[in-house]
N, C-alpha and C. Protein backbone atom coordinates (compact mmCIF):
# COMPACT_ATOMS: atom_id res chain seq x y z
N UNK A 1 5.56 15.43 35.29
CA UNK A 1 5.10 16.31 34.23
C UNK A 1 5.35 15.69 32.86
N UNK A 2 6.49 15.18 32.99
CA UNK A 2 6.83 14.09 31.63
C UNK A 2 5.94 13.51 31.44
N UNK A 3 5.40 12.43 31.84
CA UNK A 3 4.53 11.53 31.94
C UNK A 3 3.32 12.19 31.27
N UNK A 4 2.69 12.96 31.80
CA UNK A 4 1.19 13.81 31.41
C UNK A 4 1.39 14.11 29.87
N UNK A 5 2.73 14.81 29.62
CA UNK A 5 3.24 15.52 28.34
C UNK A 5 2.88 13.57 27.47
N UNK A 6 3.67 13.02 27.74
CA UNK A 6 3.45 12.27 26.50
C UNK A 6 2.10 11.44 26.74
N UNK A 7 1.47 10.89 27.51
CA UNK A 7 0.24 10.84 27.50
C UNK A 7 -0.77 11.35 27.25
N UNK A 8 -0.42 12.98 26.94
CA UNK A 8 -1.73 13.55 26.23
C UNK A 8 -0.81 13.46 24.86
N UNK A 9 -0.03 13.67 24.09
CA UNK A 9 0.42 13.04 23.11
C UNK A 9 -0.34 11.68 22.51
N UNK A 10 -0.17 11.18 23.36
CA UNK A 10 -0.83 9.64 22.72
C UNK A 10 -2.46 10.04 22.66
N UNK A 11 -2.87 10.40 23.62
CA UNK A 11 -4.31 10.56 23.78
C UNK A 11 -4.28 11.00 21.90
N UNK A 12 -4.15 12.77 21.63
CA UNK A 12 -3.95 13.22 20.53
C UNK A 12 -4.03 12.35 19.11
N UNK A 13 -2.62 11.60 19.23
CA UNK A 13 -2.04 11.06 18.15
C UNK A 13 -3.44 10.06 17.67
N UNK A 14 -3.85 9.50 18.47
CA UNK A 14 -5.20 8.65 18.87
C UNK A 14 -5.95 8.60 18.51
N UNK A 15 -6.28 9.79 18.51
CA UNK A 15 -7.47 10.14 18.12
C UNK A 15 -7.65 10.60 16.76
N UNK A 16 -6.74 11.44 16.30
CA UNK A 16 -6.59 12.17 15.10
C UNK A 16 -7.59 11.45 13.82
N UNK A 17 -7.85 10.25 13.93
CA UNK A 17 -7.80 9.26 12.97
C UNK A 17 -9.43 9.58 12.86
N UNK A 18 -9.75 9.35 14.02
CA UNK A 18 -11.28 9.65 14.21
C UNK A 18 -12.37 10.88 13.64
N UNK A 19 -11.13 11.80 13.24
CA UNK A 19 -11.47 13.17 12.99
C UNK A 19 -11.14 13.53 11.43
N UNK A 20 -10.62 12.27 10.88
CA UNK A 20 -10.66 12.27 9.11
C UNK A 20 -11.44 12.23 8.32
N UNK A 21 -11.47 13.30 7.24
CA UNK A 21 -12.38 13.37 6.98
C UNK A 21 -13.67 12.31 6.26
N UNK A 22 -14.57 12.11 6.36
CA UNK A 22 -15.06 11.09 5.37
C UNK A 22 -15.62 11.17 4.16
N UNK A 23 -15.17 10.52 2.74
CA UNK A 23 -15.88 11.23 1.41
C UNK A 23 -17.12 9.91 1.33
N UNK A 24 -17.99 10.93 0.77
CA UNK A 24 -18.53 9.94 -0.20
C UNK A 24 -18.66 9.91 -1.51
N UNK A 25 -18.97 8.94 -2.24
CA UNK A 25 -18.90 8.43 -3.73
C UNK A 25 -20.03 8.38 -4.82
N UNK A 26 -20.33 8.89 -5.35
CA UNK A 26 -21.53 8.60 -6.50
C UNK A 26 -20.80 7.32 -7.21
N UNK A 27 -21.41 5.85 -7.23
CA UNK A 27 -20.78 4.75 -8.15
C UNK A 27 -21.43 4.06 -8.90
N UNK A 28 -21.15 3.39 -10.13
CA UNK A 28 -21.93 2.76 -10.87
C UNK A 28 -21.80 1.40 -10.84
N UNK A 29 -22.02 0.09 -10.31
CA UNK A 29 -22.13 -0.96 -10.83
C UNK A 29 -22.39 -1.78 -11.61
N UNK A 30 -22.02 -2.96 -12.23
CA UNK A 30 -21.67 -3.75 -13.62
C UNK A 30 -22.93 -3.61 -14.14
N UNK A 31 -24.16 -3.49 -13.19
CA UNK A 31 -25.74 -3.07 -13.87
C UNK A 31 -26.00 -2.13 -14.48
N UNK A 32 -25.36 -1.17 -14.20
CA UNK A 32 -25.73 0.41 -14.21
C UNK A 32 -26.49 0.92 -13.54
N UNK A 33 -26.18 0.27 -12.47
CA UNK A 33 -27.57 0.44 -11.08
C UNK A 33 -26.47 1.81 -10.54
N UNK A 34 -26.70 3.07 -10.14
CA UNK A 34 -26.00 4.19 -9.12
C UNK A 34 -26.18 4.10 -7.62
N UNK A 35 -25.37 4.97 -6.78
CA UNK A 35 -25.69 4.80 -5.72
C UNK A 35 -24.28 5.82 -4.89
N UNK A 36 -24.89 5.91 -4.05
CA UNK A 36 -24.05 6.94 -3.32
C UNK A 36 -23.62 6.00 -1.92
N UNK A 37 -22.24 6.00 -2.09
CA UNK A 37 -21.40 4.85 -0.75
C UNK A 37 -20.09 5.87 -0.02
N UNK A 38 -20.28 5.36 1.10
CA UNK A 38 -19.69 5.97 2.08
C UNK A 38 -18.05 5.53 2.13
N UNK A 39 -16.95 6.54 1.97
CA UNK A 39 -15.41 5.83 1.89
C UNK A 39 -14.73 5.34 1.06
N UNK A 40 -15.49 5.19 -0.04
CA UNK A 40 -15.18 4.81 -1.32
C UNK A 40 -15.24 3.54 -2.34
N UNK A 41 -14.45 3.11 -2.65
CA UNK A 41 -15.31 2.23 -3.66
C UNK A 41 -14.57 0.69 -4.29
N UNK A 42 -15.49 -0.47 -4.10
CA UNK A 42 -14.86 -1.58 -3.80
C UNK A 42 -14.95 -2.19 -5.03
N UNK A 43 -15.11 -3.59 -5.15
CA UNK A 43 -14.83 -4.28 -6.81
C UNK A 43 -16.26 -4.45 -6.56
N UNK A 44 -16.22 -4.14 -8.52
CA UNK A 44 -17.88 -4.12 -9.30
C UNK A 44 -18.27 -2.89 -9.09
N UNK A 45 -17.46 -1.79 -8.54
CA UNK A 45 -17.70 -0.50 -8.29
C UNK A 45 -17.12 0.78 -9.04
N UNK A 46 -17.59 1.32 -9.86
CA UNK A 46 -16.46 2.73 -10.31
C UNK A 46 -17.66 3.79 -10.00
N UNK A 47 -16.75 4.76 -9.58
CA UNK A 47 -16.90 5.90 -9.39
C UNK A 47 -17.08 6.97 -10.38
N UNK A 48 -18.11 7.63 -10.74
CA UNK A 48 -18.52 8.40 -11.20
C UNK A 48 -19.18 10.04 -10.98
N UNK A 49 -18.55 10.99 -11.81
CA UNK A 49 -19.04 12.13 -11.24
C UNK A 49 -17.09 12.90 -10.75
N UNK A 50 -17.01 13.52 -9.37
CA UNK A 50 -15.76 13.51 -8.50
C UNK A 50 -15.22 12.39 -8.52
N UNK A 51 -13.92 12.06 -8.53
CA UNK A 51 -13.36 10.72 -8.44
C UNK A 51 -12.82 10.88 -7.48
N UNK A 52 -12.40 12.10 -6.50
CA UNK A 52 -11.81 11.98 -5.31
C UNK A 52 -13.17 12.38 -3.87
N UNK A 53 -14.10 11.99 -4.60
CA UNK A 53 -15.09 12.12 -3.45
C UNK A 53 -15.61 13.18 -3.43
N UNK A 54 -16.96 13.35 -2.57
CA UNK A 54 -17.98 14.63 -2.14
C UNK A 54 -17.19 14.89 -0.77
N UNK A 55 -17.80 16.04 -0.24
CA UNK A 55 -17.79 16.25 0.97
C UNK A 55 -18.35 16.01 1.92
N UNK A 56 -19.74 15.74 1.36
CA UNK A 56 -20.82 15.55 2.40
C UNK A 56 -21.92 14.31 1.59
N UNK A 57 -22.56 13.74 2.40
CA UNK A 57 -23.63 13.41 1.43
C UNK A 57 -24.80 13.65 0.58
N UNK A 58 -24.95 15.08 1.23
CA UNK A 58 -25.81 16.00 0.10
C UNK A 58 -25.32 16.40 -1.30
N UNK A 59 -23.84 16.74 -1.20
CA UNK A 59 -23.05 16.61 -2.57
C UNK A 59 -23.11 15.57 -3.28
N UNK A 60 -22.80 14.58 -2.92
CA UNK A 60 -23.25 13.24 -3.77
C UNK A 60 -24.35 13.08 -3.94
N UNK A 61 -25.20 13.10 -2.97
CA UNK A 61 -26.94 12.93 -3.66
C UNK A 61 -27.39 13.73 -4.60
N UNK A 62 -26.27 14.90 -4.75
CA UNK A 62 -26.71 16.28 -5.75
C UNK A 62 -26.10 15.66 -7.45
N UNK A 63 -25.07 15.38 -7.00
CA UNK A 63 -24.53 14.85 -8.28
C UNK A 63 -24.93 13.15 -8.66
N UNK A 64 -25.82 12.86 -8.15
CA UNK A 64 -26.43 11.39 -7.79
C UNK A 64 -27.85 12.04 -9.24
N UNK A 65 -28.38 13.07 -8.44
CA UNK A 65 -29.81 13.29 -9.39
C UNK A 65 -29.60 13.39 -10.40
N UNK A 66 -28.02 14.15 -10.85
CA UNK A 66 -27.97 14.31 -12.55
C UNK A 66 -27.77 13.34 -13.11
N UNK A 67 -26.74 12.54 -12.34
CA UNK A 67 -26.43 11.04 -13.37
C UNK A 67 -28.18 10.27 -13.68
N UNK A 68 -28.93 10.44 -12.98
CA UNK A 68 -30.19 9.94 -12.68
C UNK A 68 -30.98 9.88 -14.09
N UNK A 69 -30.68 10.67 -14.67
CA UNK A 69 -31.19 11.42 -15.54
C UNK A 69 -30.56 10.96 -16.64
N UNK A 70 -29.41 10.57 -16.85
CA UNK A 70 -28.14 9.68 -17.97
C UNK A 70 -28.63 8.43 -18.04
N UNK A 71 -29.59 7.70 -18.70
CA UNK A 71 -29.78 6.40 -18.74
C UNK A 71 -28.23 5.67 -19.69
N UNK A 72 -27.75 6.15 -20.15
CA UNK A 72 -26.56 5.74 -20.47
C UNK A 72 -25.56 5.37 -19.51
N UNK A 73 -25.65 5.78 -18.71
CA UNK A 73 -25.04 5.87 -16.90
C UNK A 73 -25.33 4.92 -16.60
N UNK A 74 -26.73 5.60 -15.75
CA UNK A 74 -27.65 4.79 -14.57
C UNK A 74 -29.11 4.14 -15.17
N UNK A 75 -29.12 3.34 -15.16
CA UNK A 75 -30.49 2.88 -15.46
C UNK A 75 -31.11 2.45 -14.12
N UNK A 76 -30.79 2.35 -13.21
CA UNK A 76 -31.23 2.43 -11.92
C UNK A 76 -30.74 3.34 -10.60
N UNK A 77 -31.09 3.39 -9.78
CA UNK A 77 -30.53 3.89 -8.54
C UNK A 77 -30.92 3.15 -7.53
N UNK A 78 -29.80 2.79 -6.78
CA UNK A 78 -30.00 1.86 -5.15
C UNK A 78 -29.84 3.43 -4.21
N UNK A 79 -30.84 3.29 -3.63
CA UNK A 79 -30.73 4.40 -2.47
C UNK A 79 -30.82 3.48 -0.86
């Protein structure tokens, strides 16, 4: 019974990771090109808009259209 007990433990512990959540990012690059990236955000990249992420990717694509609109921002968009 031991055995089972900590083996579904591990199973669990295991998995957990898989089930985090994932953000995504509205970001601007050194162009001013925008773009919405998955997990967050690497070099030549800042984040704009939420700085701790969307929830979904419809949130970011939502806050993606307004920057769209900021040529001071974005003068492009990579979709």
């Amino acid at each position: 019974m031991k055995k089972i007990v900590v083996a579904s433990l591990l199973v669990v512990g295991l998995s957990l990771p898989a089930f985090a959540a994932t953000k995504w990012y509205v970001v601007v690059d050194t162009v001013k090109n925008c773009s919405v990236v998955e997990g967050g955000t690497s070099a030549g990249l800042t984040a704009i808009g939420n700085k701790d992420g969307y929830d979904s990717p419809d949130a970011a694509g939502d806050a993606l259209t307004k920057f769209r609109k900021d040529t001071d921002t974005c003068v492009g968009v990579v979709e």
